[in-house]
Protein backbone atom coordinates (compact mmCIF):
# COMPACT_ATOMS: atom_id res chain seq x y z
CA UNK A 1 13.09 4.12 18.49
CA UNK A 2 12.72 5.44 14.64
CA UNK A 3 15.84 5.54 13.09
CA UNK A 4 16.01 7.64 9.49
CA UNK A 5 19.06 6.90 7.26
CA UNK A 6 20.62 9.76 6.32
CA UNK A 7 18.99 10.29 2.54
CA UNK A 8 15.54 10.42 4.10
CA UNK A 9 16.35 12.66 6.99
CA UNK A 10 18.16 14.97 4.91
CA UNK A 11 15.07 15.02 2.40
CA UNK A 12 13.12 15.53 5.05
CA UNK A 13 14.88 18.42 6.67
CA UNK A 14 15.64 19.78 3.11
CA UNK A 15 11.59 19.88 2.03
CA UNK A 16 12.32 17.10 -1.12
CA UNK A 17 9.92 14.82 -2.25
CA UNK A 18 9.89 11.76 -0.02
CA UNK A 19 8.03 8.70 -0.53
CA UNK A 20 7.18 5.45 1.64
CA UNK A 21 7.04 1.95 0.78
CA UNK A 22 5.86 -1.22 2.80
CA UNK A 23 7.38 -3.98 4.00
CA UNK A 24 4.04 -6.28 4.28
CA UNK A 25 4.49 -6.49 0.11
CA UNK A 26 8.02 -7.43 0.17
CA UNK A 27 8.15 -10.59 2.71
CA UNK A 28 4.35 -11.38 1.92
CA UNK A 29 3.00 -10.72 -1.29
CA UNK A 30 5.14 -12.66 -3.55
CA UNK A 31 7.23 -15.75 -3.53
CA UNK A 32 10.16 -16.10 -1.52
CA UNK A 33 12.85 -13.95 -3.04
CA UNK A 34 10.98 -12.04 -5.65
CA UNK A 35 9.53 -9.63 -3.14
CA UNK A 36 13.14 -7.90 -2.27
CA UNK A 37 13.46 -7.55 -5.94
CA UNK A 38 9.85 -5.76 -6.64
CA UNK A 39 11.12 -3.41 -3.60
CA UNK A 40 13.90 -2.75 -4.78
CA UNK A 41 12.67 -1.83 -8.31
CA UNK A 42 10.07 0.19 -6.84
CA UNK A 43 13.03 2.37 -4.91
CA UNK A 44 14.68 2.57 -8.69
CA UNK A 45 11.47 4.15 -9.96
CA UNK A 46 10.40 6.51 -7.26
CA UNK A 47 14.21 7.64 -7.65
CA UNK A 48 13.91 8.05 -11.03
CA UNK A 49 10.25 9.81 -11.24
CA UNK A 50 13.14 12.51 -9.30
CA UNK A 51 12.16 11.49 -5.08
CA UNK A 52 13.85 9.61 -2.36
CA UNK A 53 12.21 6.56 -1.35
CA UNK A 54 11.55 5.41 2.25
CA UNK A 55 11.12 1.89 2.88
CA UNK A 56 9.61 1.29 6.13
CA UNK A 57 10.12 -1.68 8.59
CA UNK A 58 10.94 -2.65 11.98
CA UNK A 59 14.52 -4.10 12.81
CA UNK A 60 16.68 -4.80 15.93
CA UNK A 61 14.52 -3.17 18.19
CA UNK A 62 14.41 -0.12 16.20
CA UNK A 63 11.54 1.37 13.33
CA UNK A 64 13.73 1.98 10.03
CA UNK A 65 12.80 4.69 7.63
CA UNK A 66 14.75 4.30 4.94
CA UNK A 67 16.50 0.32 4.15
CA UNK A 68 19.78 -0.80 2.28
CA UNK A 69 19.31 -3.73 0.33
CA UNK A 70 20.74 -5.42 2.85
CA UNK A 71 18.31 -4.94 5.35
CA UNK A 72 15.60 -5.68 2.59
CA UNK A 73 16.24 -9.00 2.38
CA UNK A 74 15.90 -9.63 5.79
CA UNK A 75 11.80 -9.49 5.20
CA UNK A 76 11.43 -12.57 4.20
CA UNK A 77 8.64 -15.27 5.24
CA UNK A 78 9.60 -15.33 8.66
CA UNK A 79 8.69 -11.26 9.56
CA UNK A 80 6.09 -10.67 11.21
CA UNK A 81 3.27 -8.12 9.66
CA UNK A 82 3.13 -5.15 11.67
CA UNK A 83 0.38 -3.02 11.44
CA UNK A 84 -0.12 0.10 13.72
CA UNK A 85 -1.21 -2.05 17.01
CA UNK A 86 1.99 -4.04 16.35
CA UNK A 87 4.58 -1.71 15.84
CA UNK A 88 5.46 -1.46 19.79
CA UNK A 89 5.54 -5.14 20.14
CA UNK A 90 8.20 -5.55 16.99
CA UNK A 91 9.99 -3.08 18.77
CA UNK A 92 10.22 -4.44 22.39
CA UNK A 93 10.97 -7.91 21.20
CA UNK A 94 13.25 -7.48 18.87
CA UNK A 95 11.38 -9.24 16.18
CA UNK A 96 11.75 -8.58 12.34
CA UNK A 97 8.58 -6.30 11.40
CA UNK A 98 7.35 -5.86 7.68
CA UNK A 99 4.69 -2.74 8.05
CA UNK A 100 1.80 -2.85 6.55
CA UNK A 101 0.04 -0.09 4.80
CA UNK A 102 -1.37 1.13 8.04
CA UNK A 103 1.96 0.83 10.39
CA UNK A 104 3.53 2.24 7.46
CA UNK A 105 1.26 5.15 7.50
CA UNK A 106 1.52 5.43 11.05
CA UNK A 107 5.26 5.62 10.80
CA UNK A 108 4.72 8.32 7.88
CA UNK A 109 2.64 10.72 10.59
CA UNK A 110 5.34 10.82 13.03
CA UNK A 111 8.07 11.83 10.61
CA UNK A 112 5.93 13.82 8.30
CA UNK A 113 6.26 11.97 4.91
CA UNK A 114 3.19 12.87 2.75
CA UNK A 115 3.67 10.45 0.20
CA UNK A 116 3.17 6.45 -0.05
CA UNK A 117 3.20 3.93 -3.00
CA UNK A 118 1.46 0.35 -2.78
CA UNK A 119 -0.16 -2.24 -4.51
CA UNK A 120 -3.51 -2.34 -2.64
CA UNK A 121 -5.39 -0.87 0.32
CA UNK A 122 -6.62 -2.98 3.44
CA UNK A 123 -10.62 -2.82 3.92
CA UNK A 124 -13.28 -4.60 4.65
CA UNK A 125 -13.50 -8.46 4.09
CA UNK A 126 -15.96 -9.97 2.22
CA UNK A 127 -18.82 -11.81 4.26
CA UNK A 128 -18.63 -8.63 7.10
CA UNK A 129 -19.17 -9.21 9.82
CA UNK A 130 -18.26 -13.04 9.86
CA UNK A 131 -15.58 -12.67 10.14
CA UNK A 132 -15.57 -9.16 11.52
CA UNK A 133 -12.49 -8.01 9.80
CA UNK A 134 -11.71 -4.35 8.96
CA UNK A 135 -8.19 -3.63 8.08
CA UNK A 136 -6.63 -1.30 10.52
CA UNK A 137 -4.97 0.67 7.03
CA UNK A 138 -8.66 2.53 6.94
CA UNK A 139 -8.70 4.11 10.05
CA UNK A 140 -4.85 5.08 9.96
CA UNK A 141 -5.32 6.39 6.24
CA UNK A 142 -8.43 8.63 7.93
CA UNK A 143 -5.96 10.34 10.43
CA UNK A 144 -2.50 10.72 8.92
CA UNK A 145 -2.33 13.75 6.27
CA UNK A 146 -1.03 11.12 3.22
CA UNK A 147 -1.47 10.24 -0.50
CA UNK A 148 -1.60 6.67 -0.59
CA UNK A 149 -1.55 5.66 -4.48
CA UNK A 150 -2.81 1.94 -5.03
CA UNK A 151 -4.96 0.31 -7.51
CA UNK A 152 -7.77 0.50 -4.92
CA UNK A 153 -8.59 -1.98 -2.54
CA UNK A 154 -6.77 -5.49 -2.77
CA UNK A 155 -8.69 -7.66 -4.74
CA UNK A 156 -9.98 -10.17 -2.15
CA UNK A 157 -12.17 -7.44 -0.29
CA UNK A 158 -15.37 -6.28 -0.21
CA UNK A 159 -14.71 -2.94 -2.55
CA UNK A 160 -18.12 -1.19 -2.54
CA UNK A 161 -18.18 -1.99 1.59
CA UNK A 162 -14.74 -0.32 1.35
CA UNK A 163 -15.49 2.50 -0.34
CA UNK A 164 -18.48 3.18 1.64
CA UNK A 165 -15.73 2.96 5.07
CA UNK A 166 -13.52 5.63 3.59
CA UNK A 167 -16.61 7.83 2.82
CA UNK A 168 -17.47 7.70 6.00
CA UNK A 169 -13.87 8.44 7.38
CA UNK A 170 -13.98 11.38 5.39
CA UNK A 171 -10.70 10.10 2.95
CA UNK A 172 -11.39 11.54 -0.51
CA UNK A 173 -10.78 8.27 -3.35
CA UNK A 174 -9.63 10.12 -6.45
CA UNK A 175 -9.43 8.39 -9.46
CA UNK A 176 -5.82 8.67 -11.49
CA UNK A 177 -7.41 8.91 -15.45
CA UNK A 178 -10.99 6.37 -14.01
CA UNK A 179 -14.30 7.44 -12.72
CA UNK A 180 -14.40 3.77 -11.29
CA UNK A 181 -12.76 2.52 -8.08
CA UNK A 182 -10.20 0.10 -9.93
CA UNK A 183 -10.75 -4.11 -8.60
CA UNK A 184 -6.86 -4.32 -8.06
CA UNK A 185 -6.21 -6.47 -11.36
CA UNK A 186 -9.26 -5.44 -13.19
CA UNK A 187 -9.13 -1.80 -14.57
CA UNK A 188 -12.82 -1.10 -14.21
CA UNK A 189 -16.09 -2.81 -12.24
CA UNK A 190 -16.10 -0.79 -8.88
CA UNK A 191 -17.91 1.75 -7.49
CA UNK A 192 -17.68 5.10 -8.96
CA UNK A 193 -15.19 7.42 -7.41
CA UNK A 194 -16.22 11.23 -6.23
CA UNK A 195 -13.40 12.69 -8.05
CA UNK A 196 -10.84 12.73 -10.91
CA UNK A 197 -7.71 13.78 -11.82
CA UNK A 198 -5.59 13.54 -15.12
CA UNK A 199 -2.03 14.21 -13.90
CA UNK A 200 0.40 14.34 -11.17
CA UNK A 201 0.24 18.52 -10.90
CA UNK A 202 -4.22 17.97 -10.38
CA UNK A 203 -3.48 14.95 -7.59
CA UNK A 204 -0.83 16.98 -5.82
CA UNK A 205 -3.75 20.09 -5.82
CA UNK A 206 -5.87 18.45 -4.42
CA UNK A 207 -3.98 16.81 -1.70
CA UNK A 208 -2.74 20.38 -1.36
CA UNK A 209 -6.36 21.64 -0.81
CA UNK A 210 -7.87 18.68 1.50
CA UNK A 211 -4.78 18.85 3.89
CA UNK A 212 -4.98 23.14 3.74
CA UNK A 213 -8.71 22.16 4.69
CA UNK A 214 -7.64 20.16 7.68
CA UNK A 215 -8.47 16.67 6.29
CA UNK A 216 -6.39 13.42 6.59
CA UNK A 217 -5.38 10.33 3.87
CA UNK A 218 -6.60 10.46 0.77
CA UNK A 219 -6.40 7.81 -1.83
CA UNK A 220 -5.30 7.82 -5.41
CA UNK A 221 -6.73 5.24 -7.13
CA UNK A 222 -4.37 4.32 -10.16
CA UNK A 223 -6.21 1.38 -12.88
CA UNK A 224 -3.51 -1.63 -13.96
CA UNK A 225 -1.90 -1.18 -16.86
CA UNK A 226 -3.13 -4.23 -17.98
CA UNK A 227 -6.71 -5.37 -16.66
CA UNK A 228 -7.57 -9.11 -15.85
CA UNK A 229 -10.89 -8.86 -16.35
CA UNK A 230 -11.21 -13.16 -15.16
CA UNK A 231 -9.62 -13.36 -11.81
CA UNK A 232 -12.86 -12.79 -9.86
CA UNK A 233 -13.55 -16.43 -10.20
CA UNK A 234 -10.21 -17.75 -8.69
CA UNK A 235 -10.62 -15.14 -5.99
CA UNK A 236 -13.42 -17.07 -4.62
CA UNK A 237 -12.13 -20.40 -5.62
CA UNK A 238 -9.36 -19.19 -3.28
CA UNK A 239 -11.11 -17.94 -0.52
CA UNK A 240 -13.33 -20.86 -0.10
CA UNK A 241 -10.13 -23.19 -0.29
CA UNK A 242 -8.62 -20.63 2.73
CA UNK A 243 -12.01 -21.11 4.69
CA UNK A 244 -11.99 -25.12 3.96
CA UNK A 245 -8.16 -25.23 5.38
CA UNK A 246 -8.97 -22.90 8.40
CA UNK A 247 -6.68 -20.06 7.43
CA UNK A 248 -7.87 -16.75 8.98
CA UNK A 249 -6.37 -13.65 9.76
CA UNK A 250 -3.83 -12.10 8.47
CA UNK A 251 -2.82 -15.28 6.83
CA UNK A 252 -5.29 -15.38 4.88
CA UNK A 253 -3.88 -12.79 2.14
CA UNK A 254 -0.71 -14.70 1.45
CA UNK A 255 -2.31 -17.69 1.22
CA UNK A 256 -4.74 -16.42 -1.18
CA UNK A 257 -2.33 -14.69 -3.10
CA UNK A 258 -0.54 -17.85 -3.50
CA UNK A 259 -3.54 -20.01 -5.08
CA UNK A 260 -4.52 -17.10 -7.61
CA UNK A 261 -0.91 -16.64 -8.80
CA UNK A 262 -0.82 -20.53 -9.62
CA UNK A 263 -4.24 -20.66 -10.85
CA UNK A 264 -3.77 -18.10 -13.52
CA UNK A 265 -0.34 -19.62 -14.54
CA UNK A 266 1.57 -16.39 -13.06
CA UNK A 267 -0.37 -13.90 -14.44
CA UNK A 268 -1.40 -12.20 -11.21
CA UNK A 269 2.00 -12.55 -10.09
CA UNK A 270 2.81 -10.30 -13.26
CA UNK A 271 0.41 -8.27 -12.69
CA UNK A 272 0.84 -7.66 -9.02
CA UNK A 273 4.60 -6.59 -9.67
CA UNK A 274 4.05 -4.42 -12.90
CA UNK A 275 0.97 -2.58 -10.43
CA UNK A 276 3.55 -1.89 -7.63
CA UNK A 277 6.12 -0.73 -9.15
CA UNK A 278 4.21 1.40 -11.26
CA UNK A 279 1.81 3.10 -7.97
CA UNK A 280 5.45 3.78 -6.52
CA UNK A 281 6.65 5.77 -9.35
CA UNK A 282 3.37 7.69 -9.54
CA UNK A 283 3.52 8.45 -5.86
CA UNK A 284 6.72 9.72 -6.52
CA UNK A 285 5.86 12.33 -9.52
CA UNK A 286 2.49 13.77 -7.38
CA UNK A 287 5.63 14.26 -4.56
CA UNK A 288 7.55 15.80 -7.06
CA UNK A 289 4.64 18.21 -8.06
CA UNK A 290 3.57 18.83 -4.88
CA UNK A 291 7.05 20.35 -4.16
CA UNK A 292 6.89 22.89 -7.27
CA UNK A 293 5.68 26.30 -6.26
């Protein structure tokens, strides 16, 4: 039922660095065709940061860890999102599923990758609890012993309602170089964070630490290169258009997505690449150090 390709079980069995990508970001988060590209750049950079990634989705019946770029282009529009609750149905049906953080992470407990690069974490929505939405990524971040880097929360959540969830999980939000819990494309304007670290070596401590401890997830919080400090308004603009047209559920990211990278002429869509590709490379060195002696 999970299927490894041979790079990522030999990692595995060999103790190297291993990290895990999404699928959700690929056939979702960007326009058709540029998502297979930002995957595979993000495999290029967690490669070159010196680790092996794992890019984890569900294909013909079977849960892949580890894609060719053939496969990768199969998540397209059409795949369905599969987060932990839907795994066994992608599987059974034979339908193309592109994990989410959370199936991802659930996929990551069972084969004992430790690692995971992404662009944002599920959370709570804004207006809670109408609709009563709370991304399944928090509770399956709480249980599986994992380093999830992101540039916090994505940006169309309720952050501070977020960060209050994960305190109350128990999953330590570390800040990579912030004491602020970064707004996805804006740098700075969240909640403080209860930690800090200034390198790969401190992150990779302190995940060593927690899991000795017996915790779970933990979040590394990494700030965008290059902060949009004015996207705040268009993520409203956005979310009241999705509310006027009836979108709910998980459609409603993509569709918001959509409206804020044509509002702000393509710079979100900039952003939103540079920030993944980036996360997965920085995953990949806090892999690398974890590995040292």
């Amino acid at each position: 039922m999970i299927e490894l390709a041979a790079e990522v079980e030999r990692a595995l069995g060999e103790g190297e660095p291993v990290v895990a990508l999404e699928t959700t970001l690929v056939a979702h988060g960007f326009p058709p065709g540029e998502g297979v590209e930002v995957g595979l750049e993000s495999e290029r950079r967690v490669r070159a940061a010196g680790a092996v990634p794992a890019t984890i989705g569900v294909l013909e019946g079977r849960v892949r860890v580890g894609l060719s770029a053939e496969e990768l282009a199969r998540f397209d529009g059409s795949a369905r999102k599969a987060g932990p609750r839907d795994l066994a149905a992608c599987v059974t049906k034979g339908w193309v599923g592109a994990t989410t953080v959370g199936g991802t992470l659930a996929i990551c407990r069972r084969v004992g990758i430790r690692f995971m690069g992404t662009g944002g974490l599920g959370g709570v929505h804004r207006g809670f609890p109408h609709p009563p939405d709370v991304s399944a990524d928090l509770g399956e971040l709480a249980q599986t012993p994992a380093l999830v880097v992101s540039s916090g929360v994505k940006s169309l959540l309720n952050v501070a309602a977020t960060a209050e969830v994960l305190e109350t999980l128990g999953v330590p939000v570390v800040g990579f170089r912030t004491d602020e819990l970064p707004l996805f494309y804006a740098a700075l304007g969240g909640p403080p964070v209860p930690a800090r670290v200034e390198d790969p070596a401190e992150a990779a401590a302190l995940a060593r630490a927690h899991w000795e401890l017996g915790g779970g997830g933990l979040l590394l919080a990494r700030p965008p290169d290059e902060s949009l400090d004015d996207v705040e308004p268009l993520i409203e603009e956005a979310l009241a258009e999705a509310r006027r047209r009836g979108v709910e559920g998980a459609a409603v990211t993509p569709f918001v997505l959509a409206r804020l990278h044509e509002r702000s002429g393509g710079r979100t869509l900039r952003a939103n690449r540079d920030l993944v590709v980036a996360n997965a490379r920085l995953a990949a060195e806090v892999a690398v150090a974890y590995g040292r002696p």
